[in-house]
N, C-alpha and C. Protein backbone atom coordinates (compact mmCIF):
# COMPACT_ATOMS: atom_id res chain seq x y z
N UNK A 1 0.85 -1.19 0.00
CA UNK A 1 0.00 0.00 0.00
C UNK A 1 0.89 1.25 0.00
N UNK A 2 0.29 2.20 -0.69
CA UNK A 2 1.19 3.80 -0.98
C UNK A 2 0.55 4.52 -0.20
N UNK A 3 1.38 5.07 1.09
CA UNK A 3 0.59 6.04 2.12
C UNK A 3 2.08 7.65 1.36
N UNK A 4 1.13 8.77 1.76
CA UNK A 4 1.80 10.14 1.27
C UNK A 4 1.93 10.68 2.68
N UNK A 5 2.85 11.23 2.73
CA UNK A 5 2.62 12.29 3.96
C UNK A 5 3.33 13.59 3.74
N UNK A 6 2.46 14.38 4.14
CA UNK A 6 2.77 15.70 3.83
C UNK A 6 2.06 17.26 4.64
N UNK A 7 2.89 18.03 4.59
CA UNK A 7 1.97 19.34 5.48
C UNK A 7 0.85 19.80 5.16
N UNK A 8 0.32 20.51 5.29
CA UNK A 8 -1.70 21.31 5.17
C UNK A 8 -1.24 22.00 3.73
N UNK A 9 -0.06 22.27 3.54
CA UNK A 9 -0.29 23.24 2.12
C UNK A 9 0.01 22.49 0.96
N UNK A 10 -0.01 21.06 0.90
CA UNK A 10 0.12 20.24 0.36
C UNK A 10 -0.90 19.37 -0.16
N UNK A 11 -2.12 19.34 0.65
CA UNK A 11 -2.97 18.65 0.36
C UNK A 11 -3.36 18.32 -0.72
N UNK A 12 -3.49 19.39 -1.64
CA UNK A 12 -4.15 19.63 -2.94
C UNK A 12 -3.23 18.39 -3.72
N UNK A 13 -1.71 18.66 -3.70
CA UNK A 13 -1.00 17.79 -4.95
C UNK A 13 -1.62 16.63 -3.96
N UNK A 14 -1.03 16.51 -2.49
CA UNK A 14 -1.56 14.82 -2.20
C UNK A 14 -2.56 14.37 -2.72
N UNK A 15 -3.60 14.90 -2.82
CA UNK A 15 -4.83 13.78 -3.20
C UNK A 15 -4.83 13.90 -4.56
N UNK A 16 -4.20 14.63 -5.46
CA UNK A 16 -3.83 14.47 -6.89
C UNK A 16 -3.34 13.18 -6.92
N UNK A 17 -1.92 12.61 -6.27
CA UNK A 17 -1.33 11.62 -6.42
C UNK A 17 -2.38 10.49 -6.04
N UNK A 18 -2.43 10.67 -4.88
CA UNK A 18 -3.52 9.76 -4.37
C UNK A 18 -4.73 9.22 -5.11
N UNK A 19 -5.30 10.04 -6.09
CA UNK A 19 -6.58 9.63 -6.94
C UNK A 19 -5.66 8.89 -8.40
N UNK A 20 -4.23 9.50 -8.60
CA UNK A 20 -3.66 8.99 -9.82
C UNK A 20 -3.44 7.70 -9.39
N UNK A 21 -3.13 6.96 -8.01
CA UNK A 21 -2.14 6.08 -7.59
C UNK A 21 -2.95 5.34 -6.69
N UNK A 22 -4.56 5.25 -6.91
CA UNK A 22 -5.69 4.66 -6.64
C UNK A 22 -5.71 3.16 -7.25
N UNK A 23 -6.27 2.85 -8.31
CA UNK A 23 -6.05 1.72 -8.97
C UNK A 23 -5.11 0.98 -9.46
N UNK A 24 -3.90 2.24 -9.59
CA UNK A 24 -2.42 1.35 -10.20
C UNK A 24 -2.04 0.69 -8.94
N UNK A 25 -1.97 0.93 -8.09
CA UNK A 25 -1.15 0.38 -6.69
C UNK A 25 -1.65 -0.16 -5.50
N UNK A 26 -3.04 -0.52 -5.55
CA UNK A 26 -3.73 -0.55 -4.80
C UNK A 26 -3.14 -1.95 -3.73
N UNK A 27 -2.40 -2.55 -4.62
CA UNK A 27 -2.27 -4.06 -4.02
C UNK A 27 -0.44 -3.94 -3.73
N UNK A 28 -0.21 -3.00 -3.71
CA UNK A 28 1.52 -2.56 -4.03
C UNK A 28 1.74 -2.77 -2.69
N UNK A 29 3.34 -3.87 -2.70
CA UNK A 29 4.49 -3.62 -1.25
C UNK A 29 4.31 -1.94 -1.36
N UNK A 30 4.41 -1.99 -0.04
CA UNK A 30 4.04 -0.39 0.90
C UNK A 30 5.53 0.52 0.19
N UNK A 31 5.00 1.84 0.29
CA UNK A 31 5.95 2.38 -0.34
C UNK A 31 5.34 3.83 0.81
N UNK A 32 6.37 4.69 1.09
CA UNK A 32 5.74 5.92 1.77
C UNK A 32 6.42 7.36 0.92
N UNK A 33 5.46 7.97 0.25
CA UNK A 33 5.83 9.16 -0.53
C UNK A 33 5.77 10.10 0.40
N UNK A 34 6.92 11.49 0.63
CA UNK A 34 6.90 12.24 1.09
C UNK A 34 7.24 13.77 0.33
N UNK A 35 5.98 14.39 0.33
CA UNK A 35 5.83 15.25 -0.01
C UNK A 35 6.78 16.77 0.65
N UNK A 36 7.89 16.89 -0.06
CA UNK A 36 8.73 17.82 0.77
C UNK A 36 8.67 19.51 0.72
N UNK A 37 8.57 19.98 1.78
CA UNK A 37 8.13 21.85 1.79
C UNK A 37 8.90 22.27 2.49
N UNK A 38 8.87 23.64 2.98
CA UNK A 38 9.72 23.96 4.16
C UNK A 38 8.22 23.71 5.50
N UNK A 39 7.44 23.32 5.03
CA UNK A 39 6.61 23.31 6.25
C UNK A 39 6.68 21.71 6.44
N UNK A 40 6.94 20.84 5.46
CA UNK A 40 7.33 19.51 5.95
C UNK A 40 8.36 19.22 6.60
N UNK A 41 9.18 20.24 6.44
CA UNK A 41 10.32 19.64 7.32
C UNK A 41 10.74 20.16 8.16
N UNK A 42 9.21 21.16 8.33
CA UNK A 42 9.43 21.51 10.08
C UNK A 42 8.74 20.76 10.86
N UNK A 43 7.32 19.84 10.16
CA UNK A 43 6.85 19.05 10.90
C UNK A 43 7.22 17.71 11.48
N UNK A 44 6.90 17.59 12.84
CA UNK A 44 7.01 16.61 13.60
C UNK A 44 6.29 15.33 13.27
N UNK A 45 5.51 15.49 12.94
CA UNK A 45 4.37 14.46 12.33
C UNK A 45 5.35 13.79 10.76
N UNK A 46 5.10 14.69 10.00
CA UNK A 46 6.09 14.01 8.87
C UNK A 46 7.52 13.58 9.19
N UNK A 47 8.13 14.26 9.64
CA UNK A 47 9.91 13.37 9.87
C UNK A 47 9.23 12.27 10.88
N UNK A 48 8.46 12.39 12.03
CA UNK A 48 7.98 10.88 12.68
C UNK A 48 7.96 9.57 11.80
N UNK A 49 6.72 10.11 10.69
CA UNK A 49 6.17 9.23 9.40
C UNK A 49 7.74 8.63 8.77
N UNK A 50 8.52 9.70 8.67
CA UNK A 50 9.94 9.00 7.70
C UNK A 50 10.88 8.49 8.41
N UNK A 51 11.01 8.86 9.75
CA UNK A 51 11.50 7.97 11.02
C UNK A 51 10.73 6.36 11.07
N UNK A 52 9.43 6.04 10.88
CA UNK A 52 8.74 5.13 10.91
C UNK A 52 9.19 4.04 10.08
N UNK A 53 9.14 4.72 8.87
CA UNK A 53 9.47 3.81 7.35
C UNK A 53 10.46 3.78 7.54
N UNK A 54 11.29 4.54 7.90
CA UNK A 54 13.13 4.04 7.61
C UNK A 54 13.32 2.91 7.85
N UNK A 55 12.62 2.79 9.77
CA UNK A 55 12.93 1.88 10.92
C UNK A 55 12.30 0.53 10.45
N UNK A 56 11.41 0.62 9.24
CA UNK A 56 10.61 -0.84 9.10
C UNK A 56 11.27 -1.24 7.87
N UNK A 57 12.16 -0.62 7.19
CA UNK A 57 12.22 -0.83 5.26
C UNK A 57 11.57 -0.59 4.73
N UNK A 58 10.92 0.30 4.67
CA UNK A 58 9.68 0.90 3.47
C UNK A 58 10.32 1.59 2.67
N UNK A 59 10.34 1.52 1.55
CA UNK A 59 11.18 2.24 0.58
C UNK A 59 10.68 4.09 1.07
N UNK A 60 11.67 4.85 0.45
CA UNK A 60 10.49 6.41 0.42
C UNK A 60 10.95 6.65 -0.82
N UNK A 61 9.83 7.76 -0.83
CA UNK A 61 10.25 8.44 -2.55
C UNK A 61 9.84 9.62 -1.99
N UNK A 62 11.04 10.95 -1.95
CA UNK A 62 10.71 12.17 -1.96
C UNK A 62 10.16 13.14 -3.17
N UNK A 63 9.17 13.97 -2.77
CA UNK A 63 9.00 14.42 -3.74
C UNK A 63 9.00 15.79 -3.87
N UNK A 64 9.65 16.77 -4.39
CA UNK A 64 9.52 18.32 -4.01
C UNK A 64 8.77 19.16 -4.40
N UNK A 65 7.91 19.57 -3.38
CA UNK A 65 6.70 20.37 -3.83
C UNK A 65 7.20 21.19 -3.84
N UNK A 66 8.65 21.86 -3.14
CA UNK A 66 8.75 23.24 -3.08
C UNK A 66 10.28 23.32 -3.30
N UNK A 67 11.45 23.98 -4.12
CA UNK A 67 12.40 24.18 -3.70
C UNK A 67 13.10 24.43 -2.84
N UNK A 68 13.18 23.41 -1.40
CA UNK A 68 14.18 22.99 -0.73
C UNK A 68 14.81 22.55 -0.93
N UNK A 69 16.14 22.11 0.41
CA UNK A 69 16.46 20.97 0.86
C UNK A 69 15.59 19.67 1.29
N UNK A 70 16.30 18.56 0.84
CA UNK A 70 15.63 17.57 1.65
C UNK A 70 15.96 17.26 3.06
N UNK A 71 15.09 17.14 3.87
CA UNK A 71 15.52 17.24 5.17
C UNK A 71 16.79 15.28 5.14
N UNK A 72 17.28 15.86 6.61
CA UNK A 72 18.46 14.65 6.73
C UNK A 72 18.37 13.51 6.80
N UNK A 73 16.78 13.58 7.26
CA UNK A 73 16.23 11.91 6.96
C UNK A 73 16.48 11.17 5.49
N UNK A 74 16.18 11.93 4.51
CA UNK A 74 16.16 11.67 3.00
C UNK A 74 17.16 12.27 2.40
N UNK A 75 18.25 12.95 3.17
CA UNK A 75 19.21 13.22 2.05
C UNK A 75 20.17 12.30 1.35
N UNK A 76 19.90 11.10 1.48
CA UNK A 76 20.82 9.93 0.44
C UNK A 76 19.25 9.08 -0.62
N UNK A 77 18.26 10.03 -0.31
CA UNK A 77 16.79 9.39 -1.34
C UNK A 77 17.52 10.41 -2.92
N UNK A 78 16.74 9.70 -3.98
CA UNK A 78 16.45 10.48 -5.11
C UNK A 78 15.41 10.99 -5.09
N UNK A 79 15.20 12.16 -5.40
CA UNK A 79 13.90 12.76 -5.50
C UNK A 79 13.08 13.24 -6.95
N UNK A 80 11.75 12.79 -6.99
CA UNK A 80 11.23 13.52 -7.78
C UNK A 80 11.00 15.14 -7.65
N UNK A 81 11.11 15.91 -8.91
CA UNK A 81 11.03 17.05 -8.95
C UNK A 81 9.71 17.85 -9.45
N UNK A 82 8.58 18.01 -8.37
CA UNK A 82 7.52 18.50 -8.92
C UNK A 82 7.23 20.23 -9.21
N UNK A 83 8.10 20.98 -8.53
CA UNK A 83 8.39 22.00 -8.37
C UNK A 83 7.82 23.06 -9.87
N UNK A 84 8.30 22.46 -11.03
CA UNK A 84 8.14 23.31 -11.94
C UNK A 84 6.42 22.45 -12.74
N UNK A 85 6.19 21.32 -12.13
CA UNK A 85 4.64 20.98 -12.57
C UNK A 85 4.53 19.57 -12.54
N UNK A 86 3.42 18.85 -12.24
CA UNK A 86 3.37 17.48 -12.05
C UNK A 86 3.74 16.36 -13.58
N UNK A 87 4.50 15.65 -13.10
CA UNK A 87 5.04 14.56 -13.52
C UNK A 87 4.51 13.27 -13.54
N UNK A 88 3.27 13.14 -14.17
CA UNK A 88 2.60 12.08 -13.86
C UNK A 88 3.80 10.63 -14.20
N UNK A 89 4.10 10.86 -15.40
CA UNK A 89 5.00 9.52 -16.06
C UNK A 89 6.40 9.06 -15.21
N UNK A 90 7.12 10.12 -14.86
CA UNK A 90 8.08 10.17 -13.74
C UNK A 90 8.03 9.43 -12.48
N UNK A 91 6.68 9.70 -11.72
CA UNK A 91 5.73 8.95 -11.03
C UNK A 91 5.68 7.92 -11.17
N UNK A 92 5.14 7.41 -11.99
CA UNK A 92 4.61 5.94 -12.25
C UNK A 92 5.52 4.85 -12.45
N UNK A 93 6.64 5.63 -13.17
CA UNK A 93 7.96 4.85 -13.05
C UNK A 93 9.03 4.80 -12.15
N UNK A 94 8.72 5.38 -11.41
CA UNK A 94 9.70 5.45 -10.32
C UNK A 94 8.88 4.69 -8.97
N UNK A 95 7.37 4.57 -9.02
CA UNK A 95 7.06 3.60 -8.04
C UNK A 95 7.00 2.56 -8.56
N UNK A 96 6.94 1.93 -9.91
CA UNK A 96 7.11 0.84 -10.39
C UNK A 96 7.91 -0.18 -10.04
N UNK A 97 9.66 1.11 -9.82
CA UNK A 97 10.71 0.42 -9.39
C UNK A 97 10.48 0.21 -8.25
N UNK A 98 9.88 0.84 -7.18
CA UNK A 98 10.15 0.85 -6.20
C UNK A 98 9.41 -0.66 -5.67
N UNK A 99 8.35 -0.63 -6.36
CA UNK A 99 7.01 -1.79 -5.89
C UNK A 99 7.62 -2.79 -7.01
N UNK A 100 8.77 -3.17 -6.97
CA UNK A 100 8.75 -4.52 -7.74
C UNK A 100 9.56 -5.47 -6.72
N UNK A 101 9.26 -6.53 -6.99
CA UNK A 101 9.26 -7.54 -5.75
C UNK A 101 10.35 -8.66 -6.26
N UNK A 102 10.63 -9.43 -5.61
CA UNK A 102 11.89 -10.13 -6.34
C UNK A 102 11.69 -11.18 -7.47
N UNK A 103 10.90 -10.99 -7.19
CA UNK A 103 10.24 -12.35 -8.58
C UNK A 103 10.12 -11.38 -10.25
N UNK A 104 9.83 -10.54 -10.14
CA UNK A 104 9.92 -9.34 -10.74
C UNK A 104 10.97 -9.01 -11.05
N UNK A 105 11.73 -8.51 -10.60
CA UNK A 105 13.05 -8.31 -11.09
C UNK A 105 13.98 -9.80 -11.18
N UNK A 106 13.49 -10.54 -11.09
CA UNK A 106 13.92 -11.65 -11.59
C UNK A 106 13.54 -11.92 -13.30
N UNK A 107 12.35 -11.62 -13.09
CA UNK A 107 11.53 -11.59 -14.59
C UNK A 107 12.46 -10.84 -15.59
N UNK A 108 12.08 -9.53 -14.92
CA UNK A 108 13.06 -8.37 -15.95
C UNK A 108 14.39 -8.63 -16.06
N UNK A 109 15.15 -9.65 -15.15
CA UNK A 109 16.42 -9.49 -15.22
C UNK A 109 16.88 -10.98 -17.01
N UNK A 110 15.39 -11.53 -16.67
CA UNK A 110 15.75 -12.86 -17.77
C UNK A 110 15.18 -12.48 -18.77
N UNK A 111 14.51 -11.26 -18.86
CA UNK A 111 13.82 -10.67 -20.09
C UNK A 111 14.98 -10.26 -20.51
N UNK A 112 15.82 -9.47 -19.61
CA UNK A 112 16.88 -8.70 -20.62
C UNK A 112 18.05 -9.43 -21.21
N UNK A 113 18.03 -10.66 -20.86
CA UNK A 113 18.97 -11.75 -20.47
C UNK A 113 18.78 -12.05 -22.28
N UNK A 114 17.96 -12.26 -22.03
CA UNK A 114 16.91 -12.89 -24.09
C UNK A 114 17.37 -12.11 -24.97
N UNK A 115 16.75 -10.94 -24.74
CA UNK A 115 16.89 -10.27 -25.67
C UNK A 115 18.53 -9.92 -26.07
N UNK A 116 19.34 -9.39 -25.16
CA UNK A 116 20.46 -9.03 -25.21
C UNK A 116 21.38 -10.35 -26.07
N UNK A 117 21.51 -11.57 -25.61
CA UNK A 117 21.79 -13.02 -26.26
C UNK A 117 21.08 -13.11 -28.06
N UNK A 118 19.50 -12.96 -27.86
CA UNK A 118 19.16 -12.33 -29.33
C UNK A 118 20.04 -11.60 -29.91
N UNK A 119 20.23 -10.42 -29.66
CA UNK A 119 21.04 -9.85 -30.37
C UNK A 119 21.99 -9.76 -30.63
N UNK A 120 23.16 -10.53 -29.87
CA UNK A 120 24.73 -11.42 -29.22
C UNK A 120 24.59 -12.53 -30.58
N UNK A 121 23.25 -13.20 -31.15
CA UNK A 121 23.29 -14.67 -31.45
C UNK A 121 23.24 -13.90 -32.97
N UNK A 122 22.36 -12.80 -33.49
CA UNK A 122 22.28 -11.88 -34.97
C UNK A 122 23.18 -11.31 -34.89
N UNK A 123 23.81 -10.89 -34.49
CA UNK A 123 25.27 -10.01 -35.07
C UNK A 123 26.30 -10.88 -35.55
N UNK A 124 25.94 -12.16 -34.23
CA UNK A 124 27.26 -13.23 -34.44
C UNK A 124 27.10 -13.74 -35.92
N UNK A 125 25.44 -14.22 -36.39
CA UNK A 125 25.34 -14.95 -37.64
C UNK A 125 25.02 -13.90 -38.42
N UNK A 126 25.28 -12.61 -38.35
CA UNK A 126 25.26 -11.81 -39.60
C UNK A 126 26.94 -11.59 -40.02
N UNK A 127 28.19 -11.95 -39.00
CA UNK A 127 29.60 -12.14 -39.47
C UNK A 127 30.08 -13.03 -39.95
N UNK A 128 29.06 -13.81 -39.07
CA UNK A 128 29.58 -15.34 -40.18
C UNK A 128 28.83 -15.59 -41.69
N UNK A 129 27.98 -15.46 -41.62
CA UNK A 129 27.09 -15.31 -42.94
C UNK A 129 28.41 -14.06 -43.99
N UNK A 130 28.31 -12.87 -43.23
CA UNK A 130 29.22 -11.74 -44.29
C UNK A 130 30.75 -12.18 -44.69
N UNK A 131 31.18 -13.34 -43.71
CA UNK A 131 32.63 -13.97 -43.76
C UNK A 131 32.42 -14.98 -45.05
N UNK A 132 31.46 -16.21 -44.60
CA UNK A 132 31.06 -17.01 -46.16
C UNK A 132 31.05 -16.33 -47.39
N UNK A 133 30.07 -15.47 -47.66
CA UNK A 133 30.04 -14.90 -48.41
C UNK A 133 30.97 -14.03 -49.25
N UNK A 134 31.84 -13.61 -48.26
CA UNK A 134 33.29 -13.14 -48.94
C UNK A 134 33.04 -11.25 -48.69
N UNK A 135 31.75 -11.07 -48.07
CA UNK A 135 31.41 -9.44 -47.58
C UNK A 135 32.56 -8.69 -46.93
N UNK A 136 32.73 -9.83 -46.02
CA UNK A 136 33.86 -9.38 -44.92
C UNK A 136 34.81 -10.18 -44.85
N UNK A 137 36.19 -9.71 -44.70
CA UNK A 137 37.03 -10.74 -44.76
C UNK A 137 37.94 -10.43 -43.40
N UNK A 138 38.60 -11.34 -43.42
CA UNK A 138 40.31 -10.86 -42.08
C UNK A 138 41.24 -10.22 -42.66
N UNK A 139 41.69 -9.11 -41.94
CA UNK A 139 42.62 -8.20 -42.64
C UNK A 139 43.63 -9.17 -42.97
N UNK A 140 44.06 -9.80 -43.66
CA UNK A 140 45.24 -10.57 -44.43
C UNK A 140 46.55 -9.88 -44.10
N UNK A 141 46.37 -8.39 -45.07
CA UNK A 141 47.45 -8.11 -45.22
C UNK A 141 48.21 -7.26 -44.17
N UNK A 142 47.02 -6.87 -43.17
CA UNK A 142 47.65 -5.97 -41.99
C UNK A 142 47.67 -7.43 -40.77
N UNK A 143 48.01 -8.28 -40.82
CA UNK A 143 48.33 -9.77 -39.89
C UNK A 143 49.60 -10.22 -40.41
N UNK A 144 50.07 -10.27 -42.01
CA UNK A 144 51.02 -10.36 -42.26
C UNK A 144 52.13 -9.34 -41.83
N UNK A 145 51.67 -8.13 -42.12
CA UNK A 145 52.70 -6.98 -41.56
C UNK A 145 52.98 -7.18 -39.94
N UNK A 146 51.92 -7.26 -39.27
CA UNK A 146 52.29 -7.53 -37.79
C UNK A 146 53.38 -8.55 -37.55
N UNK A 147 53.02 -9.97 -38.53
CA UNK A 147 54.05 -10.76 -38.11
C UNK A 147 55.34 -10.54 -38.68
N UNK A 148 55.51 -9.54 -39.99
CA UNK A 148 56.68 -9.33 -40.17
C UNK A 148 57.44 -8.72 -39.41
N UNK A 149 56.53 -8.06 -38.52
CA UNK A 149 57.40 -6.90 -37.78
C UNK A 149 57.70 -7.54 -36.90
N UNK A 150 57.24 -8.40 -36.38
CA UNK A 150 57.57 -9.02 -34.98
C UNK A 150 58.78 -10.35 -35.02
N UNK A 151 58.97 -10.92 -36.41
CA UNK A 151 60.01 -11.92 -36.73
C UNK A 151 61.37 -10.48 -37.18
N UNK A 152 61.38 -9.40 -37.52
CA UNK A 152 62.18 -8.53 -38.07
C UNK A 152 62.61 -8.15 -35.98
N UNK A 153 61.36 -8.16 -35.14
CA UNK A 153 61.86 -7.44 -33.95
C UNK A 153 62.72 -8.65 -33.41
N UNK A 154 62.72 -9.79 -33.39
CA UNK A 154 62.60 -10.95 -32.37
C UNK A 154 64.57 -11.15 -33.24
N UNK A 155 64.23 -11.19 -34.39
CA UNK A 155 65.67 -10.98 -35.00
C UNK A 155 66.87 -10.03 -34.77
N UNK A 156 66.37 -9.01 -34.43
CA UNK A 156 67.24 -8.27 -33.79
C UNK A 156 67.91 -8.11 -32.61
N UNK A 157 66.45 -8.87 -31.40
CA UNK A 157 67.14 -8.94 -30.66
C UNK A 157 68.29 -10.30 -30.64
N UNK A 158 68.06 -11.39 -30.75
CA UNK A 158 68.57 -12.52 -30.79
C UNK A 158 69.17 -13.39 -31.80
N UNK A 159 69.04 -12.32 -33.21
CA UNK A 159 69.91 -13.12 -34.63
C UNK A 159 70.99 -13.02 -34.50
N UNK A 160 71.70 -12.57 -33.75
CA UNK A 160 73.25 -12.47 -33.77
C UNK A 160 73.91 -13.79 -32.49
N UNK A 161 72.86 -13.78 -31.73
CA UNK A 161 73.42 -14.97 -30.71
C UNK A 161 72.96 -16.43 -31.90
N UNK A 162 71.63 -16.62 -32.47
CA UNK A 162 71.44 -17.72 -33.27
C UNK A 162 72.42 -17.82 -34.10
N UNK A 163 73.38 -16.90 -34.52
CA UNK A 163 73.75 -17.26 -35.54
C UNK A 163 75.43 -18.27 -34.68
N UNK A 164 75.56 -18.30 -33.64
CA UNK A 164 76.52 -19.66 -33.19
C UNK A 164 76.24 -20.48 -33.05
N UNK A 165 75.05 -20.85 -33.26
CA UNK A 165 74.39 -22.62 -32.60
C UNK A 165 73.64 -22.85 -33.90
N UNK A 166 73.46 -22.47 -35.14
CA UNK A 166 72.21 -22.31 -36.54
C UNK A 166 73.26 -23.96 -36.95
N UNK A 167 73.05 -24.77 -37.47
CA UNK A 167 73.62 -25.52 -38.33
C UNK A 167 74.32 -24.42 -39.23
N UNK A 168 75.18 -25.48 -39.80
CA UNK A 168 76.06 -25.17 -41.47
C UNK A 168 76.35 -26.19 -42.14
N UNK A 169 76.02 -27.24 -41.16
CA UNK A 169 76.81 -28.23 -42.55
C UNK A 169 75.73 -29.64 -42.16
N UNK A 170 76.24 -30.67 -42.59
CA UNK A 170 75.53 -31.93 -42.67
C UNK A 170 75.80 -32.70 -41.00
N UNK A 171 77.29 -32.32 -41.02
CA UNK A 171 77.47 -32.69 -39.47
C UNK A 171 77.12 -32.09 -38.55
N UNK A 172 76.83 -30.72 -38.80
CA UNK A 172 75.94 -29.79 -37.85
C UNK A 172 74.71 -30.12 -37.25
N UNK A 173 73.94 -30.69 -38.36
CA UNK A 173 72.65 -31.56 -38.54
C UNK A 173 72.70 -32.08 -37.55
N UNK A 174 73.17 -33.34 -37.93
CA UNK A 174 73.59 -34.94 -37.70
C UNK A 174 73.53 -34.42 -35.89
N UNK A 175 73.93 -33.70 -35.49
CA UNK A 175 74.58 -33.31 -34.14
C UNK A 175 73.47 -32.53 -33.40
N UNK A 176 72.18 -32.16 -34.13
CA UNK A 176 71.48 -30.84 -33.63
C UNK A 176 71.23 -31.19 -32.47
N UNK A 177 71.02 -32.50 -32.02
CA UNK A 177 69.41 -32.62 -30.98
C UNK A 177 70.47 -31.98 -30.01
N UNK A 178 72.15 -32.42 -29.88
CA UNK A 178 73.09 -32.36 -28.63
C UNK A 178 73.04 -30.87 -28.90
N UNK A 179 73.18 -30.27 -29.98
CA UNK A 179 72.92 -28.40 -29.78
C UNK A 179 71.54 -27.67 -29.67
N UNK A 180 70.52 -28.53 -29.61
CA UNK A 180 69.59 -28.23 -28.87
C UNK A 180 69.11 -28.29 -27.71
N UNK A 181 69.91 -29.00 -26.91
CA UNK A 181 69.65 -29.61 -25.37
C UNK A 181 70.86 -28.55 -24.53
N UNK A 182 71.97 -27.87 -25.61
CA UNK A 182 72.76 -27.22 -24.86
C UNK A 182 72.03 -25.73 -24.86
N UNK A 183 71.47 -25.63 -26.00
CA UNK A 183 71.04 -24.07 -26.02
C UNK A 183 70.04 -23.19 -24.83
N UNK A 184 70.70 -21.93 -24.66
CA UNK A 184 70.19 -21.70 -23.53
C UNK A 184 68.73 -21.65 -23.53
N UNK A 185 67.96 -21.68 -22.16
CA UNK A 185 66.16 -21.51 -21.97
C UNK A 185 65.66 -20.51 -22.98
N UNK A 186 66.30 -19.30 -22.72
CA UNK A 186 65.21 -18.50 -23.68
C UNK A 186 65.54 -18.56 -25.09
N UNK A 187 66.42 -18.86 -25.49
CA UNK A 187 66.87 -19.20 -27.06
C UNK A 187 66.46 -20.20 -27.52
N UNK A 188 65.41 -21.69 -26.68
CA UNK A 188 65.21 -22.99 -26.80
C UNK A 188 64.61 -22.92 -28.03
N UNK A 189 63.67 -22.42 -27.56
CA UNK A 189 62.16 -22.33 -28.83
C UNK A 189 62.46 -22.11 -30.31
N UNK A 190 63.44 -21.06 -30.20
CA UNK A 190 64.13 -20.17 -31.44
C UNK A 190 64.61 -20.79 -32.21
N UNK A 191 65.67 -21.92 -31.25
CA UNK A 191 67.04 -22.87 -32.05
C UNK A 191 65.83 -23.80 -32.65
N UNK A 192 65.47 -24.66 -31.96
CA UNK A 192 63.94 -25.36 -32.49
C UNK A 192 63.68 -25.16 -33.91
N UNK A 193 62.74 -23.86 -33.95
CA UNK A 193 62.37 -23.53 -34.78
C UNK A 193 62.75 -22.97 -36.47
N UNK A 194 64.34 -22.49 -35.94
CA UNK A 194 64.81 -22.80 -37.57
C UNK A 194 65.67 -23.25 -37.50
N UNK A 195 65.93 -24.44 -37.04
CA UNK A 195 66.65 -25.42 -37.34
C UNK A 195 65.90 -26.66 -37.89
N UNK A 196 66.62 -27.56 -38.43
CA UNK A 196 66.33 -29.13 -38.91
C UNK A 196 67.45 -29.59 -38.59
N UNK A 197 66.78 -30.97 -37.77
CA UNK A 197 67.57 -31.82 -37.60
C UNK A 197 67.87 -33.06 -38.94
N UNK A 198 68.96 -33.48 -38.87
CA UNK A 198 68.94 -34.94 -39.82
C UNK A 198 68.92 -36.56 -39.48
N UNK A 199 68.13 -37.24 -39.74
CA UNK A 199 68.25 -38.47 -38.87
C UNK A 199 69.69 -39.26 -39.30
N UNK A 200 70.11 -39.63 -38.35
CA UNK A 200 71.38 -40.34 -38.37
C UNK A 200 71.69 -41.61 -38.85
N UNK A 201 72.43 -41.86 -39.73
CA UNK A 201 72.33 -42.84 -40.62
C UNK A 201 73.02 -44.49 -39.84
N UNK A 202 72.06 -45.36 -40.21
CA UNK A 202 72.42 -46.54 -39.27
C UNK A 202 73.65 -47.28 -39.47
N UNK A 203 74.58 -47.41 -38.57
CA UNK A 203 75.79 -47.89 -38.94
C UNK A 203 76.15 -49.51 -38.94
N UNK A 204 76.83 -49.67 -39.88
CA UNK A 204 77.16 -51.03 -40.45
C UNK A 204 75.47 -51.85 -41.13
């Protein structure tokens, strides 16, 4: 249930809200709107009312009838701003949030869950579809340049040490695996890789 509380010069918007927020909410987790003035937040009666709700969990929703401050009870609330004229839509959505219950935002949370995956699952098969097709391709030639640059960097640092352990000859070969087991850790991979070994020919 949506209870309002608010001072005597207020009445008028209260029962505005109150007749808007009749049938939509009638069955709504409690919510307590506080209508904020400088005469609300001199009253004892209203900070009581927002002392009340704090102390139980009742959500609040401030609302400013008048350009104040919000008093200290509500200064970490968001407030609606009625000040320059009523906000019916503002309203309605902001107790919506407030009156939704966990099953509810469970709902909305797997609604958005769908849709978002929908559109995760069409983008995915509109790249693959544009890849078949030959629409879209992989940059080829800017993957080749990367790797040139990076066999031109990797060479510089370390082509001058490969070049004492590289084979040269047939017996070089014949011999690699023993100059691969000597070569140091971080050079392992390197010697490996452009080298060939030769299998050793069976004797007698």
């Amino acid at each position: 249930m949506i209870r309002i509380t608010y001072a005597a010069a207020q009445t008028q918007l209260a029962e505005r809200i109150r007749d808007e927020l009749t049938d939509a909410f009638h069955t709504s987790p409690p919510v307590l709107i506080v209508l904020v003035s400088a005469d609300a937040n001199a009253d004892a009666y209203v900070q009581a009312e927002i002392a009340d709700a704090r102390a139980k969990g009742i959500p609040l929703l401030p609302i400013l009838a008048e350009n104040v401050p919000l008093p200290p009870a509500l200064e970490h609330e968001r407030p609606l701003n009625f000040v320059g004229g009523y906000r019916r839509e503002s309203l309605l959505r902001r107790l919506s949030q407030l009156t939704m219950t966990g099953g509810d935002i469970r709902r909305a949370n797997r609604r958005a869950a769908i849709v978002i995956g929908a559109i995760a699952l069409v983008m995915f098969s509109a790249a693959v579809i544009s890849m078949a097709l030959g629409i879209v391709g992989f940059p080829v030639a800017e993957y080749n340049e990367e790797a040139t640059f990076q066999a031109q960097w990797i060479d510089g640092l370390i082509g001058e040490t490969l070049e004492y352990v590289r084979p040269r000859t047939t017996q070089d070969a014949l011999a690699f695996d023993a100059t691969l087991e000597a070569a140091p850790t971080r050079l392992y991979y390197y010697v490996r890789g452009t080298a060939t070994a030769l299998p050793r020919l069976a004797e007698g």
